[in-house]
Protein backbone atom coordinates (compact mmCIF):
# COMPACT_ATOMS: atom_id res chain seq x y z
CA UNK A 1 0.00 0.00 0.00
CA UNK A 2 2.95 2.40 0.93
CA UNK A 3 4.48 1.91 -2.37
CA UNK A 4 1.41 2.91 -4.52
CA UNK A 5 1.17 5.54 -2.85
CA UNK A 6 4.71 6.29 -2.95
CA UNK A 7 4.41 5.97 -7.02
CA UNK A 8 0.88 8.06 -6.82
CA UNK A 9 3.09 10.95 -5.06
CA UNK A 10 6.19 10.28 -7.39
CA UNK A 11 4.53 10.91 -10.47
CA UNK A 12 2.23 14.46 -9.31
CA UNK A 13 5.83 15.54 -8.24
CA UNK A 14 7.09 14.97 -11.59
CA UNK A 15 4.02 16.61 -13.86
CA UNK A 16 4.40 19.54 -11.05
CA UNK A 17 5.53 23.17 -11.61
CA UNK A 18 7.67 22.30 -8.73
CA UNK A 19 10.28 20.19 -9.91
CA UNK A 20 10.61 21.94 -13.18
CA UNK A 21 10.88 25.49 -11.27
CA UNK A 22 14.45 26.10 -10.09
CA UNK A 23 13.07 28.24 -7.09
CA UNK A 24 12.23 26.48 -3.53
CA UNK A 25 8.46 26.87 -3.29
CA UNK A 26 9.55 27.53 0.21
CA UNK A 27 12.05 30.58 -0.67
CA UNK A 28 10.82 33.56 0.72
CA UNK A 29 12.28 35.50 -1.82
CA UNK A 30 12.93 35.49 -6.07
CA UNK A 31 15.11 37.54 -6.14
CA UNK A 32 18.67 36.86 -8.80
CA UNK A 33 22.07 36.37 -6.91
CA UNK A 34 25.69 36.91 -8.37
CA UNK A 35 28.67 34.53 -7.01
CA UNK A 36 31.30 36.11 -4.96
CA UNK A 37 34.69 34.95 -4.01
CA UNK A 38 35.52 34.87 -0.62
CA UNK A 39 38.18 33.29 1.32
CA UNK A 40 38.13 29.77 2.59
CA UNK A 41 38.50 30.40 6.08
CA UNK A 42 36.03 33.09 5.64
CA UNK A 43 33.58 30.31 3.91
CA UNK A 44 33.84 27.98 6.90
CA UNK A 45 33.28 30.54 9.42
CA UNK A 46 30.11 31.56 7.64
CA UNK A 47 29.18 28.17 7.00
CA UNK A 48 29.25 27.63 10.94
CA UNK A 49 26.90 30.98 11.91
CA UNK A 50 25.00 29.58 9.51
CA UNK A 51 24.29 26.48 10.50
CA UNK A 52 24.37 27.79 14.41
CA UNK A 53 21.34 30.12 13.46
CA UNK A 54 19.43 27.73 11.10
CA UNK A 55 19.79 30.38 8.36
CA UNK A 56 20.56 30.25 4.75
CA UNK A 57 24.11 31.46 3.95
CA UNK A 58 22.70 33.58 1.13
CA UNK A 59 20.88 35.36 4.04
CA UNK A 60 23.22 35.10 6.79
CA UNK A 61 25.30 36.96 3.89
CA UNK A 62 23.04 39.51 3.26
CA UNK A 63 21.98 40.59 6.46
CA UNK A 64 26.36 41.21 7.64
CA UNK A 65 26.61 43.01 4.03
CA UNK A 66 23.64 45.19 4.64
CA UNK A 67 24.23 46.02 8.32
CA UNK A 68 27.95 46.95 7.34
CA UNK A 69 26.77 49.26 4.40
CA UNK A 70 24.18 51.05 6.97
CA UNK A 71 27.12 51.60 9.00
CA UNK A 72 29.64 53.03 6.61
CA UNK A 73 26.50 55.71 5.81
């Protein structure tokens, strides 16, 4: 029984708008990024704020960028 359903769920995921969008459904915003380089030990100790406050690097990014730019104005 699991496994029809299992199928049932596989195959609405695939004719979905979901799995051919390249946006999480879940993303709270749409909004285009641009890759920047950054140092490795930078990286890491993003990585780890990160995943300490359960937020998306993009955002945890963000948020340090914006706050700095407030503060140089």
């Amino acid at each position: 029984m699991s496994k029809d359903f299992l199928d049932q769920l596989n195959k609405e995921i695939e004719s979905s708008s979901i799995k051919s969008s390249r946006n999480s459904p879940l993303s709270d915003k749409n909004e285009k990024t641009h890759p920047i380089q950054i140092r490795e030990s930078t990286y890491n100790e993003l990585k780890k704020i990160a995943f300490e406050k359960n937020v998306k690097l993009v955002d945890l990014v963000e948020s340090l960028l914006t706050f700095s730019l407030s503060k140089d104005n």
